[in-house]
PDB file of N, CA and C in Angstrom:
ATOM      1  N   UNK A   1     -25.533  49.067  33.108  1.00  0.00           N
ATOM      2  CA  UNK A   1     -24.700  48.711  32.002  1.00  0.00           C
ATOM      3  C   UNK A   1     -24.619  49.901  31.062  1.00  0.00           C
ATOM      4  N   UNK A   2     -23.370  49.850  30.353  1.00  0.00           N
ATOM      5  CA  UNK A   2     -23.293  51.351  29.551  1.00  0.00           C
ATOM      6  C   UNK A   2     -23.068  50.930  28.267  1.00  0.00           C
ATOM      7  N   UNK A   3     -23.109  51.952  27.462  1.00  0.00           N
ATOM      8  CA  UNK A   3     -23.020  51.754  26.170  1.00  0.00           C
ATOM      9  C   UNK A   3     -22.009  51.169  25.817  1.00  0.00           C
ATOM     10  N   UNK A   4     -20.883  51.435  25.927  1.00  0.00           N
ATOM     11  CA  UNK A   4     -19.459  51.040  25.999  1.00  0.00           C
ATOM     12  C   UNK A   4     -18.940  49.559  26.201  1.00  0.00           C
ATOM     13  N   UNK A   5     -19.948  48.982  27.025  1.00  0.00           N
ATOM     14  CA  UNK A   5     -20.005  47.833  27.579  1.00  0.00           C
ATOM     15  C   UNK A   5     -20.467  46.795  26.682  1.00  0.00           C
ATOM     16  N   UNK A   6     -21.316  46.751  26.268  1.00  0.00           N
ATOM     17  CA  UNK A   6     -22.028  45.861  25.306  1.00  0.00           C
ATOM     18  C   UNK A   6     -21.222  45.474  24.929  1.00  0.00           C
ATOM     19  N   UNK A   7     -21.143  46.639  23.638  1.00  0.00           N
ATOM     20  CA  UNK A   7     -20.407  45.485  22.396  1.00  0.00           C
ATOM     21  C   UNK A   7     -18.695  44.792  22.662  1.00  0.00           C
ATOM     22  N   UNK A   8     -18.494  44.995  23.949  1.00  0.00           N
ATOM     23  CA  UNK A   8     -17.802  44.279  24.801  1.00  0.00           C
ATOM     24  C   UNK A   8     -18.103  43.150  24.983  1.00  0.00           C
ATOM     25  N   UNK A   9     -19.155  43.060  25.852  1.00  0.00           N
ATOM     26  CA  UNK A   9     -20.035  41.286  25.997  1.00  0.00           C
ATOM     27  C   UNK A   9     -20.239  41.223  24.197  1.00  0.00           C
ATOM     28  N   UNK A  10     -20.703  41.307  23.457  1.00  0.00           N
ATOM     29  CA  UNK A  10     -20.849  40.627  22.513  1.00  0.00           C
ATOM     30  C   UNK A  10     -19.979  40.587  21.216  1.00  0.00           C
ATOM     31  N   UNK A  11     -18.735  41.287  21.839  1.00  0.00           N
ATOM     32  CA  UNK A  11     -17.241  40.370  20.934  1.00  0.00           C
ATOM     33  C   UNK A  11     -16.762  39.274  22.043  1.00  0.00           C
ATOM     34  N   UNK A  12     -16.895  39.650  23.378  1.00  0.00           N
ATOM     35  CA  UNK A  12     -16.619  38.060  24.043  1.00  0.00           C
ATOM     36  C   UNK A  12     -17.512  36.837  23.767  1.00  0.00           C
ATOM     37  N   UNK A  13     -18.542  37.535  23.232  1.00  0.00           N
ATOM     38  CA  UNK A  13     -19.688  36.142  23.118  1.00  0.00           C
ATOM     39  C   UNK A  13     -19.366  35.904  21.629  1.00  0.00           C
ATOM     40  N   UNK A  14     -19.110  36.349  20.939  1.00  0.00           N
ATOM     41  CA  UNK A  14     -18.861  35.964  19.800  1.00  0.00           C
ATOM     42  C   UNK A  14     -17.306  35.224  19.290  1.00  0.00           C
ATOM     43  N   UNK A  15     -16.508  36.068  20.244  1.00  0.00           N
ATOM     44  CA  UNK A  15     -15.102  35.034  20.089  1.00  0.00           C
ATOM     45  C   UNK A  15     -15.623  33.397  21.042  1.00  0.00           C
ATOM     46  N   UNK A  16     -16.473  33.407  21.855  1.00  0.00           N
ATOM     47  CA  UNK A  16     -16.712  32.242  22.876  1.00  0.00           C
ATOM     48  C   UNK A  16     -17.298  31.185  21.535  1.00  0.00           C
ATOM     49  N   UNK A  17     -18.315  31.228  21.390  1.00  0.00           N
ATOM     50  CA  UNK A  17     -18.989  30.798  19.851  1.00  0.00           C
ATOM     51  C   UNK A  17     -18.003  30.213  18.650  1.00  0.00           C
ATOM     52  N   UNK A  18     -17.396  31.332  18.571  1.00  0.00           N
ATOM     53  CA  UNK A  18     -16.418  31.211  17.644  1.00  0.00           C
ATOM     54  C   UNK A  18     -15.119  29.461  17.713  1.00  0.00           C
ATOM     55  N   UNK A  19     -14.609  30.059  18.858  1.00  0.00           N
ATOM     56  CA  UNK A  19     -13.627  28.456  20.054  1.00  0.00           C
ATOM     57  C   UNK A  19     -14.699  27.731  19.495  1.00  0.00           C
ATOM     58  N   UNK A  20     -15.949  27.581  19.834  1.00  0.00           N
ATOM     59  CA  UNK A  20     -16.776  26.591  19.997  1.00  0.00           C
ATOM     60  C   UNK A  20     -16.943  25.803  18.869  1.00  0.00           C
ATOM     61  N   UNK A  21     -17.320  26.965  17.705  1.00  0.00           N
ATOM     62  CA  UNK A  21     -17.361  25.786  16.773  1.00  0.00           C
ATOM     63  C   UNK A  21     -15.869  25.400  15.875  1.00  0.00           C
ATOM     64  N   UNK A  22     -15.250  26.233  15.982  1.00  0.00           N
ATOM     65  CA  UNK A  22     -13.948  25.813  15.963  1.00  0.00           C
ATOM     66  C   UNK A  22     -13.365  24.204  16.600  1.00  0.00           C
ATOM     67  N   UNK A  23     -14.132  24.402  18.066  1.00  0.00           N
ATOM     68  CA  UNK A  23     -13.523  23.003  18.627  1.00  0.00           C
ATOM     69  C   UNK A  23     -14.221  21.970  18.389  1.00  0.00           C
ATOM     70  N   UNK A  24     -15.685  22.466  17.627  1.00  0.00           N
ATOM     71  CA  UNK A  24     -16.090  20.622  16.747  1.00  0.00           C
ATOM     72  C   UNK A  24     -15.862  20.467  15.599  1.00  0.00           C
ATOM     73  N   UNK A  25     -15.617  21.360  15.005  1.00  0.00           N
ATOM     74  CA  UNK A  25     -14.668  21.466  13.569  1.00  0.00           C
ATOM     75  C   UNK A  25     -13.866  20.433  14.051  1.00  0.00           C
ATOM     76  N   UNK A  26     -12.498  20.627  14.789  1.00  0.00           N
ATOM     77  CA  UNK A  26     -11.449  20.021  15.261  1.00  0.00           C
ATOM     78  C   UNK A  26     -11.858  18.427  15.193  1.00  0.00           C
ATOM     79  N   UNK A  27     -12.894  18.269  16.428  1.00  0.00           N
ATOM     80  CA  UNK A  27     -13.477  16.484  16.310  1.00  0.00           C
ATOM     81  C   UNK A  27     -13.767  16.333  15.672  1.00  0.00           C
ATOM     82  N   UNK A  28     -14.826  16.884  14.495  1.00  0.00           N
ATOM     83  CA  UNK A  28     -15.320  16.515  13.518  1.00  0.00           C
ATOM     84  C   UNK A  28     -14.306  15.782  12.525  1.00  0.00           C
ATOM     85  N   UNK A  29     -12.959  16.849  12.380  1.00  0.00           N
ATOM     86  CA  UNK A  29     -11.758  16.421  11.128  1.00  0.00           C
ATOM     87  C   UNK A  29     -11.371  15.257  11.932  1.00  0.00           C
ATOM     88  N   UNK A  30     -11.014  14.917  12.822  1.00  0.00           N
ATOM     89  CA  UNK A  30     -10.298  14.435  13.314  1.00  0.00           C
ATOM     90  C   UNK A  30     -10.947  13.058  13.561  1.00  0.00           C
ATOM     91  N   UNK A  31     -12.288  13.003  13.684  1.00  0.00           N
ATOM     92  CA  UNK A  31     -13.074  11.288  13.523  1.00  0.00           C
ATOM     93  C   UNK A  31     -13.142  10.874  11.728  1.00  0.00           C
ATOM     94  N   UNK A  32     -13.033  11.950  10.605  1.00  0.00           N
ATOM     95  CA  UNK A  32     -12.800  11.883   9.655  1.00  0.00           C
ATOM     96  C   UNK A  32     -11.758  11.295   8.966  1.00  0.00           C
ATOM     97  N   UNK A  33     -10.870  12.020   9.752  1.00  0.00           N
ATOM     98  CA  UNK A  33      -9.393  11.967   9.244  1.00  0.00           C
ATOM     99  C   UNK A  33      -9.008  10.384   9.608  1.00  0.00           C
ATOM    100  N   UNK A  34      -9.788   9.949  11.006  1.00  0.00           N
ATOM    101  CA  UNK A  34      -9.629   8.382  11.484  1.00  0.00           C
ATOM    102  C   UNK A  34     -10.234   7.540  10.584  1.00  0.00           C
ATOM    103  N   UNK A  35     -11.834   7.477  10.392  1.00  0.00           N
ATOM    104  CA  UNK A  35     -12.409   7.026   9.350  1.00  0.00           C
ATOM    105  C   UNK A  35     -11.852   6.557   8.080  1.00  0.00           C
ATOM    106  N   UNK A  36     -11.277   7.873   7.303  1.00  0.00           N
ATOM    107  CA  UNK A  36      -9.769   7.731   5.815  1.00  0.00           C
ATOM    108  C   UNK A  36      -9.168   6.864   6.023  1.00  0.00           C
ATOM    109  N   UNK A  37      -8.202   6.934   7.673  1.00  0.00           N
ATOM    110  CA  UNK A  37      -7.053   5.939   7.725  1.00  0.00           C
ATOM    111  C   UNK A  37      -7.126   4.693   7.867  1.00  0.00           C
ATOM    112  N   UNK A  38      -8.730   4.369   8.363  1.00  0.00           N
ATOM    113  CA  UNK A  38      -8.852   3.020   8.309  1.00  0.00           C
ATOM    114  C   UNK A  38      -9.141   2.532   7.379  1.00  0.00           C
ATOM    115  N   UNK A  39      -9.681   3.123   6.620  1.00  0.00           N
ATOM    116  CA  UNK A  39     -10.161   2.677   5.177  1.00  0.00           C
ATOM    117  C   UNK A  39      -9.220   2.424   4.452  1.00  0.00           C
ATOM    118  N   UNK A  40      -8.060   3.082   3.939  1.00  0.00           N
ATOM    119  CA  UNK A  40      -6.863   3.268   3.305  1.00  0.00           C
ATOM    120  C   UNK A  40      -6.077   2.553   3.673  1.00  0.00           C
ATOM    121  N   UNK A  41      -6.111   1.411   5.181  1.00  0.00           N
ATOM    122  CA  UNK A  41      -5.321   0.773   5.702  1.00  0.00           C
ATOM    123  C   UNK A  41      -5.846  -0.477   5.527  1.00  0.00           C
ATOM    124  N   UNK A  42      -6.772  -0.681   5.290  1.00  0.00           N
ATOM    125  CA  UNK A  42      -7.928  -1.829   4.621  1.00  0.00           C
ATOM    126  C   UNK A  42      -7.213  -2.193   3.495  1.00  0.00           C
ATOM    127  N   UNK A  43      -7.485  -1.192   2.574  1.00  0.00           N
ATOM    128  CA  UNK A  43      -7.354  -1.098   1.068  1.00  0.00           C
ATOM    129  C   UNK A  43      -5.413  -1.630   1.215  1.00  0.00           C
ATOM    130  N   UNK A  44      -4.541  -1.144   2.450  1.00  0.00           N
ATOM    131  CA  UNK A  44      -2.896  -1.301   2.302  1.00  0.00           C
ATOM    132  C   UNK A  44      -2.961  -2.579   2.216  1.00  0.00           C
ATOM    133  N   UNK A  45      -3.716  -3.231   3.652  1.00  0.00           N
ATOM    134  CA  UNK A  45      -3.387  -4.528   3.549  1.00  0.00           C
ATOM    135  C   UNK A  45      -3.908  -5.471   2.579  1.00  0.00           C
ATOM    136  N   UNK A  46      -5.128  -5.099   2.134  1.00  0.00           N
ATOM    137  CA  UNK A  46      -5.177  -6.056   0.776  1.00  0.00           C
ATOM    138  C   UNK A  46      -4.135  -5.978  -0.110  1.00  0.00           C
ATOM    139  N   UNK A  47      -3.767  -4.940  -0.445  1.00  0.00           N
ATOM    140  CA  UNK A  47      -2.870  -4.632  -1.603  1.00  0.00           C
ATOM    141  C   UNK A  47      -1.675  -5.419  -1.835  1.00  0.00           C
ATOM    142  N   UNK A  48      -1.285  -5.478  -0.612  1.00  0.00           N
ATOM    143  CA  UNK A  48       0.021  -6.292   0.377  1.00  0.00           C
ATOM    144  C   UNK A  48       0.018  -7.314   0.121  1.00  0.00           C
ATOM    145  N   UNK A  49      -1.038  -8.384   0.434  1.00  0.00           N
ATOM    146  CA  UNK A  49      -1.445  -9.794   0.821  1.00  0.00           C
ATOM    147  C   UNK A  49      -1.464  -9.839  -1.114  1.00  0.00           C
ATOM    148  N   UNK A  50      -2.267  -9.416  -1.714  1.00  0.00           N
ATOM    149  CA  UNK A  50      -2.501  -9.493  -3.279  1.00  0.00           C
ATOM    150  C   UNK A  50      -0.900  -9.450  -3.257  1.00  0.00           C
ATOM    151  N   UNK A  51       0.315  -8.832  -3.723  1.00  0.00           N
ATOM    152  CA  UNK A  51       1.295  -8.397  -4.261  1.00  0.00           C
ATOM    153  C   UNK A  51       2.348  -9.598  -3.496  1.00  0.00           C
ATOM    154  N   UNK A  52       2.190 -10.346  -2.481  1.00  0.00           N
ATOM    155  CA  UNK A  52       2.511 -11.274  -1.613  1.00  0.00           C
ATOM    156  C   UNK A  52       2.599 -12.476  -2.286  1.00  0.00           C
ATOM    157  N   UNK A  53       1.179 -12.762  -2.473  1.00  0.00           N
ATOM    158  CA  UNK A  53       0.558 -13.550  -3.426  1.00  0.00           C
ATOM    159  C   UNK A  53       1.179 -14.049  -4.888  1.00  0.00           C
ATOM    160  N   UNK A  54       1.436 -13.166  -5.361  1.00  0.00           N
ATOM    161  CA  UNK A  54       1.950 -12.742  -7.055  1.00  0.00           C
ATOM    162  C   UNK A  54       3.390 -13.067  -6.879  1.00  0.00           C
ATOM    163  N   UNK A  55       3.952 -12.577  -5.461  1.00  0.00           N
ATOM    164  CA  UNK A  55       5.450 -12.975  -5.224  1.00  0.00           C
ATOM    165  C   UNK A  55       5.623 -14.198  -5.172  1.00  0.00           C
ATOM    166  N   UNK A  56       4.886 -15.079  -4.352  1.00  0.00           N
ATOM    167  CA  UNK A  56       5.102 -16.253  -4.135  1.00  0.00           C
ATOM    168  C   UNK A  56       4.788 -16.886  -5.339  1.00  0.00           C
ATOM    169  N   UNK A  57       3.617 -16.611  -6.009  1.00  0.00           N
ATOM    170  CA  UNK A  57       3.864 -16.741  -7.567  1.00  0.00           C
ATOM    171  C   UNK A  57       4.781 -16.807  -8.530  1.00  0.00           C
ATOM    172  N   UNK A  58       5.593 -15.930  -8.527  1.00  0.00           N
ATOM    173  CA  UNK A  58       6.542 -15.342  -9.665  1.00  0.00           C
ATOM    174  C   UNK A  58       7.842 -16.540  -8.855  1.00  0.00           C
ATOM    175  N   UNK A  59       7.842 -16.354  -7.802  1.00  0.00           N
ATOM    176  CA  UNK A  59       9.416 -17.474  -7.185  1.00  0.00           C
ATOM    177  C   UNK A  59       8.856 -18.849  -7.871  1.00  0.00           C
ATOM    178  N   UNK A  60       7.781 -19.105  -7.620  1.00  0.00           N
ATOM    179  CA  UNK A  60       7.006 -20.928  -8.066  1.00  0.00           C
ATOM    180  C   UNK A  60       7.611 -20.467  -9.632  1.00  0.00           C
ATOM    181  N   UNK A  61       7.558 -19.558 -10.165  1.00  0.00           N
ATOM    182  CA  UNK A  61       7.519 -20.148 -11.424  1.00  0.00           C
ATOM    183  C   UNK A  61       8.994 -20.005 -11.838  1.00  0.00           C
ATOM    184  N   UNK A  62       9.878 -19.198 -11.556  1.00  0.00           N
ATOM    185  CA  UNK A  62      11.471 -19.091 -11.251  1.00  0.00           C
ATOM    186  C   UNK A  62      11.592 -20.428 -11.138  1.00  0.00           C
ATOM    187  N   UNK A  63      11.019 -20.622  -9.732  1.00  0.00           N
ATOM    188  CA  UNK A  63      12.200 -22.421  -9.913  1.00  0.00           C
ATOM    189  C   UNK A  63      11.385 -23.368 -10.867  1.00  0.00           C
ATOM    190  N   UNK A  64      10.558 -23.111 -11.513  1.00  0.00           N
ATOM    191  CA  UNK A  64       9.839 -24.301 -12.616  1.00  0.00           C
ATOM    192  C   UNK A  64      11.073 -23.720 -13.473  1.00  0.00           C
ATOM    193  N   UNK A  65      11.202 -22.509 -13.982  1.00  0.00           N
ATOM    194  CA  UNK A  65      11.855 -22.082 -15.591  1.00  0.00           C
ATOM    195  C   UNK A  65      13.457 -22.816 -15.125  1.00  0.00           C
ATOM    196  N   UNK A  66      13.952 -22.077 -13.656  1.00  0.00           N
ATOM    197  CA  UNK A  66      15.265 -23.067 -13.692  1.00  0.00           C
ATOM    198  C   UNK A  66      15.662 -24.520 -13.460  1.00  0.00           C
ATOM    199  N   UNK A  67      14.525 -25.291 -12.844  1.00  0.00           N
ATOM    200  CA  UNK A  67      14.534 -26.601 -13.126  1.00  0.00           C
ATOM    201  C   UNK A  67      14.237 -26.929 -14.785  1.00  0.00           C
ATOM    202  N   UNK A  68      13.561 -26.491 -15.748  1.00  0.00           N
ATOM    203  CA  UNK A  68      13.360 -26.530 -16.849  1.00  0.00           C
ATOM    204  C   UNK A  68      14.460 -26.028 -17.693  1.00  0.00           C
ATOM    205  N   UNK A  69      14.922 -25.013 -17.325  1.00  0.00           N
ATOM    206  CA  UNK A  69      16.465 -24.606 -18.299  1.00  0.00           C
ATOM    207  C   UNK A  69      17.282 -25.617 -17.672  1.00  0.00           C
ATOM    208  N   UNK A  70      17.383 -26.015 -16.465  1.00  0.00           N
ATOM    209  CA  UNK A  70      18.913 -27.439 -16.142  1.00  0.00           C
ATOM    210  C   UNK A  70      18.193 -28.417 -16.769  1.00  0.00           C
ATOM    211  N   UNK A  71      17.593 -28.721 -17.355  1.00  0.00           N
ATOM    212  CA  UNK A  71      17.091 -30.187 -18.027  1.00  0.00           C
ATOM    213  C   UNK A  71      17.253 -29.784 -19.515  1.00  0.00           C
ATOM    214  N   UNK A  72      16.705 -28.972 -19.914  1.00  0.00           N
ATOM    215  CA  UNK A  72      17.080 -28.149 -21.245  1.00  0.00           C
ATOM    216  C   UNK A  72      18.891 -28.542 -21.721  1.00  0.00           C
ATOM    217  N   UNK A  73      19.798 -28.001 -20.400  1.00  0.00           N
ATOM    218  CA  UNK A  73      21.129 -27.723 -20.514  1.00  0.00           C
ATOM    219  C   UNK A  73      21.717 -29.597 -20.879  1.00  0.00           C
ATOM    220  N   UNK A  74      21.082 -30.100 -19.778  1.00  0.00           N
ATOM    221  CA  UNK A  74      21.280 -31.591 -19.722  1.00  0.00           C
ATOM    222  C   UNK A  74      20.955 -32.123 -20.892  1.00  0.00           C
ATOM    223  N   UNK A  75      19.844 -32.429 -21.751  1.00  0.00           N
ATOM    224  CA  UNK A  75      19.835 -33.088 -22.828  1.00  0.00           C
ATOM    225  C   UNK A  75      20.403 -32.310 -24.093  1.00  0.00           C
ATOM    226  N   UNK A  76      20.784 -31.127 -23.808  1.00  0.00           N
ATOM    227  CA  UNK A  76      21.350 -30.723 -25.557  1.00  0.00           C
ATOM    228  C   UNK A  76      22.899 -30.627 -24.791  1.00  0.00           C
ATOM    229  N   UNK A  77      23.683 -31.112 -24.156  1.00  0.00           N
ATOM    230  CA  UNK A  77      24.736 -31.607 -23.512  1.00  0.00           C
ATOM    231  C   UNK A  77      24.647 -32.773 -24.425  1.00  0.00           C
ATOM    232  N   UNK A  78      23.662 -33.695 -23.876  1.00  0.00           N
ATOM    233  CA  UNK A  78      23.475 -35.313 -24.544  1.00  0.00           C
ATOM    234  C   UNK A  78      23.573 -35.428 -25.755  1.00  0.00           C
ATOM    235  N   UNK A  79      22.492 -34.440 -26.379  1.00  0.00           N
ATOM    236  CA  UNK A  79      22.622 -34.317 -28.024  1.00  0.00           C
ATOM    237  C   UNK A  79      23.674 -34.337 -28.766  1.00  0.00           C
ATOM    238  N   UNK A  80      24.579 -32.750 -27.899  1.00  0.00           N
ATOM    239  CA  UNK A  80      25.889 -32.810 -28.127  1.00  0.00           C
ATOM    240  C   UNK A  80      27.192 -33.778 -28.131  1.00  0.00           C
ATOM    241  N   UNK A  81      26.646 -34.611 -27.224  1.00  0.00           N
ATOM    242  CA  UNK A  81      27.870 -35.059 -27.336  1.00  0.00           C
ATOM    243  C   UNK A  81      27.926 -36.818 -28.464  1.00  0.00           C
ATOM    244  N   UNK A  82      26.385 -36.597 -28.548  1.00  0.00           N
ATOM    245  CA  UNK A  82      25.496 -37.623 -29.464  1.00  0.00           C
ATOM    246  C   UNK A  82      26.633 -37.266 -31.282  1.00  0.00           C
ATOM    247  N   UNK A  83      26.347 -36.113 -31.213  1.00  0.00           N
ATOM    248  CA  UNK A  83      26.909 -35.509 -32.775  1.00  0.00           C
ATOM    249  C   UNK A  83      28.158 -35.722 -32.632  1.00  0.00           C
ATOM    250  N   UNK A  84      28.887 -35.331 -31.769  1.00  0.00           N
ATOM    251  CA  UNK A  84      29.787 -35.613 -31.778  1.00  0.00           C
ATOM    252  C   UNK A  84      30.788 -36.824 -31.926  1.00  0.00           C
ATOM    253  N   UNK A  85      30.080 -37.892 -31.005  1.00  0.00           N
ATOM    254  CA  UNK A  85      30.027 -38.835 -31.080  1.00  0.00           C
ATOM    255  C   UNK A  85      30.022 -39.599 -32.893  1.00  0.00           C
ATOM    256  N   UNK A  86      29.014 -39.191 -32.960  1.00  0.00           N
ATOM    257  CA  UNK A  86      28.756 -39.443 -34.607  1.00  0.00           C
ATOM    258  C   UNK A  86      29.301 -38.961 -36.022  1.00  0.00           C
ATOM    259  N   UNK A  87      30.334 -38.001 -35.471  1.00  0.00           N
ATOM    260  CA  UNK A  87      31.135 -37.199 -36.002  1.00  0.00           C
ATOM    261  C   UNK A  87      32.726 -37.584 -36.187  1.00  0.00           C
ATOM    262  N   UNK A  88      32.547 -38.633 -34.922  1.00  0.00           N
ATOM    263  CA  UNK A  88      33.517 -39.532 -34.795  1.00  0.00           C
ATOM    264  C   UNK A  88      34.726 -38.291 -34.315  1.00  0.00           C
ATOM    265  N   UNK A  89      34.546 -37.540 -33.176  1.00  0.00           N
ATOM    266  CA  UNK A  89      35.289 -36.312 -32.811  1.00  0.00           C
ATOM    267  C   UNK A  89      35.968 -37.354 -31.486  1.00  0.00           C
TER     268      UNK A  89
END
């Protein structure tokens, strides 16, 4: 083996090393990056089901306020036509 040679083998051994941990870097992010998304997809679907929730909420109370404004409309109709009535119109 010659001088020349070496530090030949040991930039190939060092780029080899190099790939290497490079390529568990790679798995490493990448069981990470899975880990995040499930978590964050946890956290979506609650968010969802909560905001779902609040919808079906907010419609229940829509049709209470508009069954409550047509009854509203209906007796001051009645009223009205009470005064009127009495107004001798």
């Amino acid at each position: 083996m010659t001088d020349e040679t070496q530090p030949i083998l040991s930039l190939d051994e060092a780029a080899r090393r190099l790939d290497h941990a490079l390529s568990r870097l790679e798995v490493r992010m990448s069981a990470l990056a899975g880990e995040a998304e499930s978590a964050n997809g946890g956290l979506f679907d609650q968010d969802r089901a909560h905001l779902a929730a609040e919808l079906d909420a907010s419609r229940a109370r829509e049709r209470q306020l508009e069954e409550a404004g047509a009854a509203a409309s209906h007796a001051l109709g009645h009223a009205i036509a009470g005064v009127r009535a009495a107004l001798g119109d």
